[in-house]
N, C-alpha and C. Protein backbone atom coordinates (compact mmCIF):
# COMPACT_ATOMS: atom_id res chain seq x y z
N UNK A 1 41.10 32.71 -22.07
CA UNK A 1 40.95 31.36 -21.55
C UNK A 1 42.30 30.65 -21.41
N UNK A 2 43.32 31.18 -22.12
CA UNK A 2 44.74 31.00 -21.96
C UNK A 2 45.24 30.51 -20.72
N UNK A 3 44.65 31.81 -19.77
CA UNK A 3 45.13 31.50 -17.75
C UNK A 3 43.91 30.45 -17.09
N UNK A 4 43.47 30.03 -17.75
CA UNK A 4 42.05 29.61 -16.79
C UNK A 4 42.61 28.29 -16.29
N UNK A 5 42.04 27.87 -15.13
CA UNK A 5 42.62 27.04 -14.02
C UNK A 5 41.41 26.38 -14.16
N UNK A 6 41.12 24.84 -14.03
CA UNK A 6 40.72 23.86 -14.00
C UNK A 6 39.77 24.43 -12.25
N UNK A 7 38.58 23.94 -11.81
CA UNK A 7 37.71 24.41 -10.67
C UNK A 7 37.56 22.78 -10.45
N UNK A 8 37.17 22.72 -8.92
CA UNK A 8 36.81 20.69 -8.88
C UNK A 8 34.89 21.16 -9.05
N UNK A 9 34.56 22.39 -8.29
CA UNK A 9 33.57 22.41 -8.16
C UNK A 9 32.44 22.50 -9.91
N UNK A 10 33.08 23.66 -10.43
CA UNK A 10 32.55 23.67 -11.95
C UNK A 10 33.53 23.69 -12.95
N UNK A 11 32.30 23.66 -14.14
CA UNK A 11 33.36 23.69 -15.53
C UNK A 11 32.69 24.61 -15.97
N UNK A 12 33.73 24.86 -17.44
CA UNK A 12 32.83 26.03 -18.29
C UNK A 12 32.42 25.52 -19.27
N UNK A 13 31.02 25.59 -19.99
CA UNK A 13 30.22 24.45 -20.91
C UNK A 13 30.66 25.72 -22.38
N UNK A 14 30.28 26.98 -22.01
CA UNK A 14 30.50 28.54 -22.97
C UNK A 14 30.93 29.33 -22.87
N UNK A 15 31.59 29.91 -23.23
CA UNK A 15 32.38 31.60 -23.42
C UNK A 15 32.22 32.29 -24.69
N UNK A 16 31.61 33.16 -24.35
CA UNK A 16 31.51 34.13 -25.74
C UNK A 16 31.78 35.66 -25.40
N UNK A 17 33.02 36.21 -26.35
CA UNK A 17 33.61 37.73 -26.07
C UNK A 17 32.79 38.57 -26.89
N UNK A 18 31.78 39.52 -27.22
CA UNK A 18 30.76 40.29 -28.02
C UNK A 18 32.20 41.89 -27.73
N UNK A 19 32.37 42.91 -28.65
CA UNK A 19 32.68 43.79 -28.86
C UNK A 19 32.03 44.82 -29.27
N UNK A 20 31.87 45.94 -28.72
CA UNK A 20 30.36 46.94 -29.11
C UNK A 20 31.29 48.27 -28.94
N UNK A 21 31.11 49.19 -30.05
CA UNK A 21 31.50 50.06 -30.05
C UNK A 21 30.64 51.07 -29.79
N UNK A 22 31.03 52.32 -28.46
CA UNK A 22 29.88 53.14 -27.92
C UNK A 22 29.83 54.27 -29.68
N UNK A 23 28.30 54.55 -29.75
CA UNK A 23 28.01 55.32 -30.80
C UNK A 23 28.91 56.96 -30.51
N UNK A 24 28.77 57.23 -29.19
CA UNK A 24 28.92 59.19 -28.93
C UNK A 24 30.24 58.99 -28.56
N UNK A 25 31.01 57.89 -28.19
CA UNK A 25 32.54 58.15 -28.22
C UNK A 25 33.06 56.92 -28.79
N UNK A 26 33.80 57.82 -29.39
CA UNK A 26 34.29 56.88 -30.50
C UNK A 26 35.48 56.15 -29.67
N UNK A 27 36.40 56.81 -28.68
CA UNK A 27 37.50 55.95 -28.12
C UNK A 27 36.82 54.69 -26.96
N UNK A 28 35.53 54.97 -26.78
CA UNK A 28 35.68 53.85 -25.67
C UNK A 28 35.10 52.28 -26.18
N UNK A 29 35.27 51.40 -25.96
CA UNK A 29 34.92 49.69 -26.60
C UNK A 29 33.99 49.25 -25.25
N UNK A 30 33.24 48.64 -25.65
CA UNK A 30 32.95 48.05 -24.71
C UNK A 30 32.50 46.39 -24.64
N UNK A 31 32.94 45.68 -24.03
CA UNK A 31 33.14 44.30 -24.10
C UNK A 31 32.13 43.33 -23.22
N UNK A 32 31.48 42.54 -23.63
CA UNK A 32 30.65 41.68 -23.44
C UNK A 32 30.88 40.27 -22.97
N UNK A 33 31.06 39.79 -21.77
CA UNK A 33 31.71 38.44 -21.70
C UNK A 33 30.98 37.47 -20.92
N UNK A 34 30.44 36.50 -21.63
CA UNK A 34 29.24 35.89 -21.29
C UNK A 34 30.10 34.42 -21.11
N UNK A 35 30.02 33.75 -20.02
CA UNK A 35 30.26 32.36 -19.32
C UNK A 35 29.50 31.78 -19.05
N UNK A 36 29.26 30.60 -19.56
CA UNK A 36 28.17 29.89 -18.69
C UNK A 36 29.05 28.57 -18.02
N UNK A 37 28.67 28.45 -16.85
CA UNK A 37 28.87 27.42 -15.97
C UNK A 37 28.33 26.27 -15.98
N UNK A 38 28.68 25.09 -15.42
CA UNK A 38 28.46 23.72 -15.38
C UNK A 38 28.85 23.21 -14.08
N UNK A 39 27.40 22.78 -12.91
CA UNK A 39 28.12 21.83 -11.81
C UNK A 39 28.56 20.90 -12.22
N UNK A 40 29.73 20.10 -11.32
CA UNK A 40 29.91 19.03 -11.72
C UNK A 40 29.12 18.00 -10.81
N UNK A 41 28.41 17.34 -10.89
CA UNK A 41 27.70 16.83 -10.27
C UNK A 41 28.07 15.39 -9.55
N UNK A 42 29.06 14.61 -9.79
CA UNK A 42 29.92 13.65 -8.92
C UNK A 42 29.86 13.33 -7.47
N UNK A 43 30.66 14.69 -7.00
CA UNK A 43 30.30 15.08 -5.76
C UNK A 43 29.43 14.76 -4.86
N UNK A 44 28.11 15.33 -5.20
CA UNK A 44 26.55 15.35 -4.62
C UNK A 44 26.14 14.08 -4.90
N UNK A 45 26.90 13.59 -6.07
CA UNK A 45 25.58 12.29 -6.56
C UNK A 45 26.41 11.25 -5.33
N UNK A 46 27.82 11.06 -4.88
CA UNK A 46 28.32 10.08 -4.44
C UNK A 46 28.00 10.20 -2.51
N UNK A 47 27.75 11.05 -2.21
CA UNK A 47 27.65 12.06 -0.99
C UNK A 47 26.48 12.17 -0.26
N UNK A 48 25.42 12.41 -0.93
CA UNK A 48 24.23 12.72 -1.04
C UNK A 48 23.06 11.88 -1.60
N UNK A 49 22.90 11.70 -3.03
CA UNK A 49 22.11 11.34 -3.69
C UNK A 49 22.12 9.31 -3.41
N UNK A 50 23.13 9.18 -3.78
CA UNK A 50 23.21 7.25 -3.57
C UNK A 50 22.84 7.05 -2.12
N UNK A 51 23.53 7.49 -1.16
CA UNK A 51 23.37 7.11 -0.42
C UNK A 51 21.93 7.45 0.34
N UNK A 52 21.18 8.16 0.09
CA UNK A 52 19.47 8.38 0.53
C UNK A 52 18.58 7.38 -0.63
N UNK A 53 19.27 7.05 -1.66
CA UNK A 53 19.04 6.16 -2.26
C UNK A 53 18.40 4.78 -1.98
N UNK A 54 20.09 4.71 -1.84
CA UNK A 54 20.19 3.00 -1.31
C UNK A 54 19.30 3.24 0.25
N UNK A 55 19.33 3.83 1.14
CA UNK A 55 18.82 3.96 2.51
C UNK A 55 17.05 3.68 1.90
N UNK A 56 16.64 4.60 1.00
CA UNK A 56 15.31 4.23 0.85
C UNK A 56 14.68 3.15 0.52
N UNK A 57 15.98 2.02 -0.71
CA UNK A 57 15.53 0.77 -0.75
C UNK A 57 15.81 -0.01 0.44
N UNK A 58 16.78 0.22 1.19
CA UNK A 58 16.96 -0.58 2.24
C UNK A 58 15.96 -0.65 3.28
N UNK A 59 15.04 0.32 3.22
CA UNK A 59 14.24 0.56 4.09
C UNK A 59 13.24 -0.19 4.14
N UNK A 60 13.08 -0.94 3.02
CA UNK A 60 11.82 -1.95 2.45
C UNK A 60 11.98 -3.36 3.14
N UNK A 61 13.57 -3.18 3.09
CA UNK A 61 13.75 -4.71 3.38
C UNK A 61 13.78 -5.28 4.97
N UNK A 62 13.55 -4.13 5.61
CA UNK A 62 13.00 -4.27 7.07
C UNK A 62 11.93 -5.60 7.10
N UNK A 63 11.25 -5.65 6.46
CA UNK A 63 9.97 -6.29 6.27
C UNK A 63 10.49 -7.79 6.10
N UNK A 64 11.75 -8.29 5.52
CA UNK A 64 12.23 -9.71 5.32
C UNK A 64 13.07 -9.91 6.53
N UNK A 65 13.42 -9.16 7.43
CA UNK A 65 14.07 -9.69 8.59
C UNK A 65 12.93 -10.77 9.42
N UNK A 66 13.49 -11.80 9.90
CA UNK A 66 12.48 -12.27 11.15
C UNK A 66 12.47 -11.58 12.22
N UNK A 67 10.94 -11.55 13.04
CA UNK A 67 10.40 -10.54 14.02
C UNK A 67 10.80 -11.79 15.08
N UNK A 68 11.55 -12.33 15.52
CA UNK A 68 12.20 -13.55 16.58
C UNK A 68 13.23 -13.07 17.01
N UNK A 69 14.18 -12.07 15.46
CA UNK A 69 15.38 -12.07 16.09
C UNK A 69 15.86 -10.35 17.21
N UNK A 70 14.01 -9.83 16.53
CA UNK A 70 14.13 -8.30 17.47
C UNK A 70 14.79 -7.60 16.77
N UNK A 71 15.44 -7.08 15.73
CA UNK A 71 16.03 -6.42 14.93
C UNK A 71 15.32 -5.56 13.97
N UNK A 72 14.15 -6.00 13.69
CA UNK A 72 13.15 -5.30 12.75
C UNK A 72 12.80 -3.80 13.51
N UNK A 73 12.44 -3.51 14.22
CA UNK A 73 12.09 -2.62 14.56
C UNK A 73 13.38 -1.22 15.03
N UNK A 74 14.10 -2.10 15.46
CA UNK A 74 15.91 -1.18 15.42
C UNK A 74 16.26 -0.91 14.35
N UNK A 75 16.56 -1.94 13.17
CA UNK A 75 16.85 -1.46 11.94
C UNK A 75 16.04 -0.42 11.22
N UNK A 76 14.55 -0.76 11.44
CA UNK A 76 13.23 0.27 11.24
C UNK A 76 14.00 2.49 11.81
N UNK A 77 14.28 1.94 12.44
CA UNK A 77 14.37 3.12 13.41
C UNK A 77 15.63 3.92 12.93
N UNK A 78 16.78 2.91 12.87
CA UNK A 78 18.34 3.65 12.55
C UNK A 78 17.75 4.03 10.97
N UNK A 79 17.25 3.72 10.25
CA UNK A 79 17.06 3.86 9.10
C UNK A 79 16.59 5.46 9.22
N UNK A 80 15.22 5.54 10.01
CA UNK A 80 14.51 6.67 10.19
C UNK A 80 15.50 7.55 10.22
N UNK A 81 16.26 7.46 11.68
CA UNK A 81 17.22 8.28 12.04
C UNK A 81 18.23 8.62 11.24
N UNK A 82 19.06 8.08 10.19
CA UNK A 82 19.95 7.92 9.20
C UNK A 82 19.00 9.36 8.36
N UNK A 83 17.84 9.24 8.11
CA UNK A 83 17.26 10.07 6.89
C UNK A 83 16.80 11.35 7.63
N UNK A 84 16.67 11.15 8.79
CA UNK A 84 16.79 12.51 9.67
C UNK A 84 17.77 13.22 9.58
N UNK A 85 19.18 12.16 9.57
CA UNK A 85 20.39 13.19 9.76
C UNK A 85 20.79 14.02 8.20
N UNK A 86 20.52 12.76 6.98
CA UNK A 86 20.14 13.19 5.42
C UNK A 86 19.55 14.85 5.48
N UNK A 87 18.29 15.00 5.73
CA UNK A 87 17.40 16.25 6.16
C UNK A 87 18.42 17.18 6.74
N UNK A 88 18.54 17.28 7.72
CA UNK A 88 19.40 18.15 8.42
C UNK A 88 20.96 18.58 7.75
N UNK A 89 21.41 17.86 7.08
CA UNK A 89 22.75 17.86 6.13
C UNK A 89 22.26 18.88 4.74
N UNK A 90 20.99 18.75 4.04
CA UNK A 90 20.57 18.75 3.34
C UNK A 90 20.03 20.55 3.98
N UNK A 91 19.55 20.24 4.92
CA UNK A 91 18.69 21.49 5.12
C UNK A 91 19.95 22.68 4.91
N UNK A 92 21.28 22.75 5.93
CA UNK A 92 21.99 22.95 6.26
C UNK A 92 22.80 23.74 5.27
N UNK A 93 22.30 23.13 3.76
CA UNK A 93 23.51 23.28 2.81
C UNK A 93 22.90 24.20 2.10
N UNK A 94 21.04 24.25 1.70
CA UNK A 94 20.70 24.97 0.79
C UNK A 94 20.38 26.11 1.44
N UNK A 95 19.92 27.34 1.33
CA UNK A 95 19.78 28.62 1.29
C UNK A 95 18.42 28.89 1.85
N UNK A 96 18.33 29.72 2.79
CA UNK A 96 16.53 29.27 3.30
C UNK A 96 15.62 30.16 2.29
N UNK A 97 15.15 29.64 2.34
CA UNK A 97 13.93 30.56 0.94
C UNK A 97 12.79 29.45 1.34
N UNK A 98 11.55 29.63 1.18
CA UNK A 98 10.39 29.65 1.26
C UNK A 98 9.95 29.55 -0.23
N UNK A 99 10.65 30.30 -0.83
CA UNK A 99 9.92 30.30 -1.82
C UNK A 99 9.95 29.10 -2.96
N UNK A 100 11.02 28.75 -3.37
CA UNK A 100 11.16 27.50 -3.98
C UNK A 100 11.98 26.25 -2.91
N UNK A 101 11.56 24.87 -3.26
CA UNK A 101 12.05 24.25 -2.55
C UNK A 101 12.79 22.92 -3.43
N UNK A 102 13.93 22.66 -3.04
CA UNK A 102 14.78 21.19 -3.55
C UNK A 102 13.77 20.23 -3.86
N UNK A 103 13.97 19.76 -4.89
CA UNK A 103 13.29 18.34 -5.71
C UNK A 103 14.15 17.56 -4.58
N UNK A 104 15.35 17.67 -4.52
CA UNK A 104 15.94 16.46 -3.59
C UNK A 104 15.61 16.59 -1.74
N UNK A 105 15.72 17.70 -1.92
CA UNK A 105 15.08 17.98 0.03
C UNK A 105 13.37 17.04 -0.19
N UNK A 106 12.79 17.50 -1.24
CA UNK A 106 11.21 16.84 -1.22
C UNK A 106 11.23 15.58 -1.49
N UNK A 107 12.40 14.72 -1.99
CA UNK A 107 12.21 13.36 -1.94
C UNK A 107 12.77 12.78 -0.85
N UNK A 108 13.73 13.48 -0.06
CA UNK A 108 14.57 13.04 1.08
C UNK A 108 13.17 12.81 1.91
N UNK A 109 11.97 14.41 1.82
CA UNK A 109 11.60 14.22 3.13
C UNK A 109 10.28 13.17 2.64
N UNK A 110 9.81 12.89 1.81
CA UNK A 110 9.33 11.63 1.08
C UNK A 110 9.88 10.47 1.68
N UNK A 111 10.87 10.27 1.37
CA UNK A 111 11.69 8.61 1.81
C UNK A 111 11.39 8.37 3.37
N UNK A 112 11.95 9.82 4.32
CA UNK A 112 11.91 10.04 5.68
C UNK A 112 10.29 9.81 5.83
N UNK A 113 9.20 10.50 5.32
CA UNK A 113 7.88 9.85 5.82
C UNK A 113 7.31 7.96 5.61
N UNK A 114 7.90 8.10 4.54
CA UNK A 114 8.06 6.54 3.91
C UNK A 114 8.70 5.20 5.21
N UNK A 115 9.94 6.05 6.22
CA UNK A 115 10.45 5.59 6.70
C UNK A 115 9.48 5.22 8.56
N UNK A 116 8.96 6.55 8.41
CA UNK A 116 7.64 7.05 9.64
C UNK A 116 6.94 5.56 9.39
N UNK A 117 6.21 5.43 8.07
CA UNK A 117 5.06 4.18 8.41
C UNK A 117 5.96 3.19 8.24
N UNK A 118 7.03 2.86 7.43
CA UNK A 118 7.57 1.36 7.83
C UNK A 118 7.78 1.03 9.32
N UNK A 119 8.06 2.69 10.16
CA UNK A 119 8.10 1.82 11.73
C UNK A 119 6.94 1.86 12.19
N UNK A 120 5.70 2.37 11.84
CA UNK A 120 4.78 2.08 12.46
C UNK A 120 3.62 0.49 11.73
N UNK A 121 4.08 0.65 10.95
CA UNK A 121 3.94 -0.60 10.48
C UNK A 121 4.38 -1.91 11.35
N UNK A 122 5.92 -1.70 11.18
CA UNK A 122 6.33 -2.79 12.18
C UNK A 122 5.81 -2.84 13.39
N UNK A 123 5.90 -1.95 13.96
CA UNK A 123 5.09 -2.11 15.27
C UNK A 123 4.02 -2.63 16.07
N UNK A 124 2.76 -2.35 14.35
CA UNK A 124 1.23 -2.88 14.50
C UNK A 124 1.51 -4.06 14.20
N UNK A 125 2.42 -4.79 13.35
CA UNK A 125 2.68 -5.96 13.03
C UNK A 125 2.93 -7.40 14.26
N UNK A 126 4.12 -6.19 15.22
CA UNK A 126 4.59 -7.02 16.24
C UNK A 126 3.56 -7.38 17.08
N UNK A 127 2.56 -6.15 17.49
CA UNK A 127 1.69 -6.08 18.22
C UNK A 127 0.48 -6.91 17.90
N UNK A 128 0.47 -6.89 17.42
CA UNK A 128 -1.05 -7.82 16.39
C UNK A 128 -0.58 -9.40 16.89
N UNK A 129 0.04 -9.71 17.21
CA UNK A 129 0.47 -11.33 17.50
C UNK A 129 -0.08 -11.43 18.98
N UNK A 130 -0.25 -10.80 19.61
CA UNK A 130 -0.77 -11.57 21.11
C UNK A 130 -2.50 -11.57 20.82
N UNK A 131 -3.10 -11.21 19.68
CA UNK A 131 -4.64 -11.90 19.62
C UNK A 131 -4.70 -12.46 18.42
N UNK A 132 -5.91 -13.20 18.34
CA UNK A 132 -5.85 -13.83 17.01
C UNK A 132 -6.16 -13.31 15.92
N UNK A 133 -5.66 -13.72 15.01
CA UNK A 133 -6.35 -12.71 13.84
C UNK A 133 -7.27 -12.19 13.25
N UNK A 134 -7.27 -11.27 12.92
CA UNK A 134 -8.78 -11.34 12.38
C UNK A 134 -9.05 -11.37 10.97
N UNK A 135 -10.13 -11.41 10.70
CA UNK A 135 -10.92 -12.02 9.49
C UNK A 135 -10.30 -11.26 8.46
N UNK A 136 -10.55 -9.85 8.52
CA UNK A 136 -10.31 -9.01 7.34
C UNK A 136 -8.51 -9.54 7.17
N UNK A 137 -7.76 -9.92 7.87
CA UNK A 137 -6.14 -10.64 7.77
C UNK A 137 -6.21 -11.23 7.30
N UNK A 138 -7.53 -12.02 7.17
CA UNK A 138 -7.07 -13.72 7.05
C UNK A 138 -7.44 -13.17 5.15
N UNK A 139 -8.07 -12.44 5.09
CA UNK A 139 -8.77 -12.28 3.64
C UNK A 139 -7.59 -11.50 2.80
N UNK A 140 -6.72 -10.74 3.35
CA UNK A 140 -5.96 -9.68 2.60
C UNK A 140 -5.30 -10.73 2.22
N UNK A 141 -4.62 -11.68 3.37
CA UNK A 141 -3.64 -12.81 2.97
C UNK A 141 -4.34 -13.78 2.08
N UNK A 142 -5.36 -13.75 1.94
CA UNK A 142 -5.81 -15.10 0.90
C UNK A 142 -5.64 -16.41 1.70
N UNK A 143 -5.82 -16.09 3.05
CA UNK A 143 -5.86 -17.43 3.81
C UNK A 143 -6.87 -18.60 3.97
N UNK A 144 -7.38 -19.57 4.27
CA UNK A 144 -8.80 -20.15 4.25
C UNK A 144 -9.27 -20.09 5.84
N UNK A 145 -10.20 -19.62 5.99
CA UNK A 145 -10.43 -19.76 6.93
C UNK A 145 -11.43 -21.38 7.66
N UNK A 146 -11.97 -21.57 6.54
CA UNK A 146 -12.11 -23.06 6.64
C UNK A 146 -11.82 -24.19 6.14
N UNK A 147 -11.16 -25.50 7.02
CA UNK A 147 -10.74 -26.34 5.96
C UNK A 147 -11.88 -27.29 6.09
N UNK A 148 -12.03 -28.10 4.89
CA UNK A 148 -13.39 -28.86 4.85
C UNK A 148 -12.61 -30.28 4.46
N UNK A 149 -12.55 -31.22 5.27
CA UNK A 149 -12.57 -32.58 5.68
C UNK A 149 -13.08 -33.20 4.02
N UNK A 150 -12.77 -33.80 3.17
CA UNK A 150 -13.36 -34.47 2.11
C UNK A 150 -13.72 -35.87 2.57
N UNK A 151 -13.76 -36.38 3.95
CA UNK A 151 -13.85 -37.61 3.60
C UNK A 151 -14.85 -37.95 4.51
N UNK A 152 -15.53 -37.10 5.70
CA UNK A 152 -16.31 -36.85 6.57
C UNK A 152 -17.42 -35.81 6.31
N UNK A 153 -16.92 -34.85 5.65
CA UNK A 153 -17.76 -33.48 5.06
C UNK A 153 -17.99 -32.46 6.54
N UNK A 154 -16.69 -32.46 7.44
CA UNK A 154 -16.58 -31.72 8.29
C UNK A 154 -16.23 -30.64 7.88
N UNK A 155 -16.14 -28.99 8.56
CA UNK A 155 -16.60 -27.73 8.41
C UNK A 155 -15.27 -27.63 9.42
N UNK A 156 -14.23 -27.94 9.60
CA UNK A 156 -13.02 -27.24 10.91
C UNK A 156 -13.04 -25.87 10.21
N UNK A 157 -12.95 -25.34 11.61
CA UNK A 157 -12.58 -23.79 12.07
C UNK A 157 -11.12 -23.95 12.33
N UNK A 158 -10.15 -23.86 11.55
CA UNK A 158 -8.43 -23.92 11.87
C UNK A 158 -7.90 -22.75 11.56
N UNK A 159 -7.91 -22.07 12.47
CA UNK A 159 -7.34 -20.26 11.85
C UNK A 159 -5.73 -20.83 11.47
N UNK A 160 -5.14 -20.44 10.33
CA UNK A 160 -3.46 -19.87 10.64
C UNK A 160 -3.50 -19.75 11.27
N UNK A 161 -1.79 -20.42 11.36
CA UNK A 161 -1.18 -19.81 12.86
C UNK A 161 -0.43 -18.42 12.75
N UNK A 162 -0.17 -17.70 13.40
CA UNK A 162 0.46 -16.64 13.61
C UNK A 162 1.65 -16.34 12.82
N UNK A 163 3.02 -17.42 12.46
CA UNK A 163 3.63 -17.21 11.74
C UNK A 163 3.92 -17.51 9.90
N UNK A 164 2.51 -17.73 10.01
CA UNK A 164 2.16 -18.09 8.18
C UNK A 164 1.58 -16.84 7.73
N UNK A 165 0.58 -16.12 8.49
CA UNK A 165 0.03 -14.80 8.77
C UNK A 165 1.15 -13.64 8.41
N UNK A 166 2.29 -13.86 9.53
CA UNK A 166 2.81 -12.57 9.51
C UNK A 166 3.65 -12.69 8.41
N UNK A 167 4.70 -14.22 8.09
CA UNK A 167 5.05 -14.20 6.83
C UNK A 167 4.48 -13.33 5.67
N UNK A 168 3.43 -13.60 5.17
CA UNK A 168 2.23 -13.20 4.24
C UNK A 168 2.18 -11.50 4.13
N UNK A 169 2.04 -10.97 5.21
CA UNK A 169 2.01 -9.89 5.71
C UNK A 169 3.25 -9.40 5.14
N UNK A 170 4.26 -9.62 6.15
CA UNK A 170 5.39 -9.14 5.90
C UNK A 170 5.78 -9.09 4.25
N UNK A 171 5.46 -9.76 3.36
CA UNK A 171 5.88 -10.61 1.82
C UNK A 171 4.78 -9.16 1.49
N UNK A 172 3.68 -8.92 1.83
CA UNK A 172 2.85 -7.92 1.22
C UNK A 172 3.41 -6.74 1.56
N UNK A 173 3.68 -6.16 2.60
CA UNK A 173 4.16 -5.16 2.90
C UNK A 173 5.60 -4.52 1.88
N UNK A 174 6.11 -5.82 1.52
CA UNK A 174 7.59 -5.80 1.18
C UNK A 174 7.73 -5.19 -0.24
N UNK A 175 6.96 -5.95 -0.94
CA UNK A 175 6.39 -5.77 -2.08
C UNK A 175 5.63 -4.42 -2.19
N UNK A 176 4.62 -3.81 -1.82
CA UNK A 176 3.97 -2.62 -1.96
C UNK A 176 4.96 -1.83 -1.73
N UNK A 177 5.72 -1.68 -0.45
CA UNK A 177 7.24 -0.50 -0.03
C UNK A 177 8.30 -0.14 -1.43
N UNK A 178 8.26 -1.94 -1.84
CA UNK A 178 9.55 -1.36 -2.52
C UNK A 178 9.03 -1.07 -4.21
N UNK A 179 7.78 -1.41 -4.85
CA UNK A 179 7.11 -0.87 -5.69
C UNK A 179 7.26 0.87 -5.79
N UNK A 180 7.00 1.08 -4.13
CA UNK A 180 6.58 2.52 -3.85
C UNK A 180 7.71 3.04 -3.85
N UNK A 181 8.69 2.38 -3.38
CA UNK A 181 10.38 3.49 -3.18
C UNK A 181 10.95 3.25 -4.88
N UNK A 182 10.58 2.13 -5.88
CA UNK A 182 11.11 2.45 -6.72
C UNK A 182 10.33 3.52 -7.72
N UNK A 183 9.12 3.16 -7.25
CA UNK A 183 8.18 4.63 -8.82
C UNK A 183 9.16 5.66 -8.29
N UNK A 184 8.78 5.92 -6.74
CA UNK A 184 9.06 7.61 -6.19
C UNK A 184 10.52 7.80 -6.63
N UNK A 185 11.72 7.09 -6.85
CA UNK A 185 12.95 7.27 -6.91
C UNK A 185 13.09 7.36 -8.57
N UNK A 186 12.08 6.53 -9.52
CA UNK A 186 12.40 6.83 -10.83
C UNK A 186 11.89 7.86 -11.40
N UNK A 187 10.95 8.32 -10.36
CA UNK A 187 10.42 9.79 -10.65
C UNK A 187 11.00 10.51 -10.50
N UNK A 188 11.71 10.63 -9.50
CA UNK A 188 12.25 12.02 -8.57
C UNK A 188 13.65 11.91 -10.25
N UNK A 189 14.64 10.90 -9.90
CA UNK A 189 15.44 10.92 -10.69
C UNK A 189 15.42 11.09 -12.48
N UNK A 190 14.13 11.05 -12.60
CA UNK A 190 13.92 11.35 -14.08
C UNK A 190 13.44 13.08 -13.99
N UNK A 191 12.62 13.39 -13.02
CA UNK A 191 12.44 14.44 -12.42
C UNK A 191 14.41 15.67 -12.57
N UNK A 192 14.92 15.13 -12.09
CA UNK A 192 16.62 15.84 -11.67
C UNK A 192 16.83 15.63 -12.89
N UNK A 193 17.10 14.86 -13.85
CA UNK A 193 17.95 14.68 -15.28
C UNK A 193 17.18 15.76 -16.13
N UNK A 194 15.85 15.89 -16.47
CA UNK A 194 15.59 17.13 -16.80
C UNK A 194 16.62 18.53 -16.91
C-alpha cells in the first residue's frame, strides 16, 4: 500500500494479505489479496441525483404559477423534457441487463410519469374554464353552491366564478404533487442509503 495512488473515482475501505503455504510443495507460497472498494459517491449525488431531485419538486410548483400568464403549461413541459433527457443520460451510463434494474433509473422514471400527469393535469385545468363548473368541482373545492339571503330567505344560485375555482384547484393539486414527490423521494433516498 506503500505505492498506492489516491483514485477520484474510488477508495479503499479494506486490504487484507492471507499467506498459505501449498501442502505437496513446500517451495511455492501462495498469497491471498483481498481489497474491497468504496464509490465515492459526490460525483453522482451532485450530477445526477440533486438535480432530478430538485426537478421533481419543482415540478409541483407548476400548479402556483398563474394560468393568465401562459407559462404553466411550458414550464409543465420543459420540466417533462428536462427528465426525459435525466432517462436517457441515465439509461446511457448503466449496463443493459434486464435483469436487475437501478433504484435510481426507477425513481427517475417515477418523477418522469409524475411529470406526464402534471401536464395533463394542466391542460384539463386550462380547458375546463370555457364551461361552467360542475358540481362534483364545486364539492371537491368545498365551494357553496348556494348562497341563502338571511334577510329575505332567498335560495340564489351564484356558482363561483372561474378564478376562485381554479385557485382552489390549483392549491389542491399543489399540495397532493408535492406530498407525493416528497414520500416517493424519502423513500427512494432512504431506499439508496441502505
Amino acid at each position: 500500500m506503500e505505492n498506492f495512488e489516491e483514485n477520484s473515482e474510488f477508495e479503499i475501505s479494506t486490504e487484507n494479505i492471507t499467506e498459505k503455504q501449498l501442502r505437496n510443495r513446500n517451495t511455492n507460497t501462495r498469497f491471498l489479496i483481498t481489497i474491497n472498494l468504496k464509490r465515492r459517491p459526490l460525483f453522482y449525488i451532485f450530477t445526477s441525483l440533486l438535480p432530478v431531485v430538485l426537478l421533481h419538486f419543482l415540478n409541483s410548483f407548476v400548479f402556483l404559477l398563474p394560468s393568465q400568464s401562459g407559462e404553466k403549461t411550458s414550464m409543465a413541459v420543459s420540466i417533462l423534457l428536462s427528465f426525459q433527457l435525466f432517462l436517457s443520460i441515465i439509461r446511457d451510463s448503466l449496463p443493459e441487463n434486464s435483469l436487475t434494474v437501478s433504484l435510481f433509473s426507477l425513481y427517475v422514471s417515477q418523477a418522469n410519469f409524475t411529470s406526464v400527469v402534471i401536464v395533463v393535469v394542466n391542460i384539463f385545468l386550462l380547458k375546463m374554464k370555457e364551461k361552467p363548473p360542475p358540481k362534483w368541482i364545486l364539492r371537491m373545492c368545498k365551494m357553496e353552491l348556494h348562497k341563502v339571503d338571511i334577510v329575505s330567505d332567498n335560495v340564489q344560485d351564484d356558482y363561483p366564478k372561474w378564478p376562485d375555482i381554479e385557485t382552489e384547484l390549483n392549491r389542491i393539486c399543489f399540495a397532493c404533487f408535492i406530498v407525493f414527490s416528497s414520500g416517493l423521494t424519502a423513500v427512494v433516498l432512504g431506499m439508496l442509503t441502505i
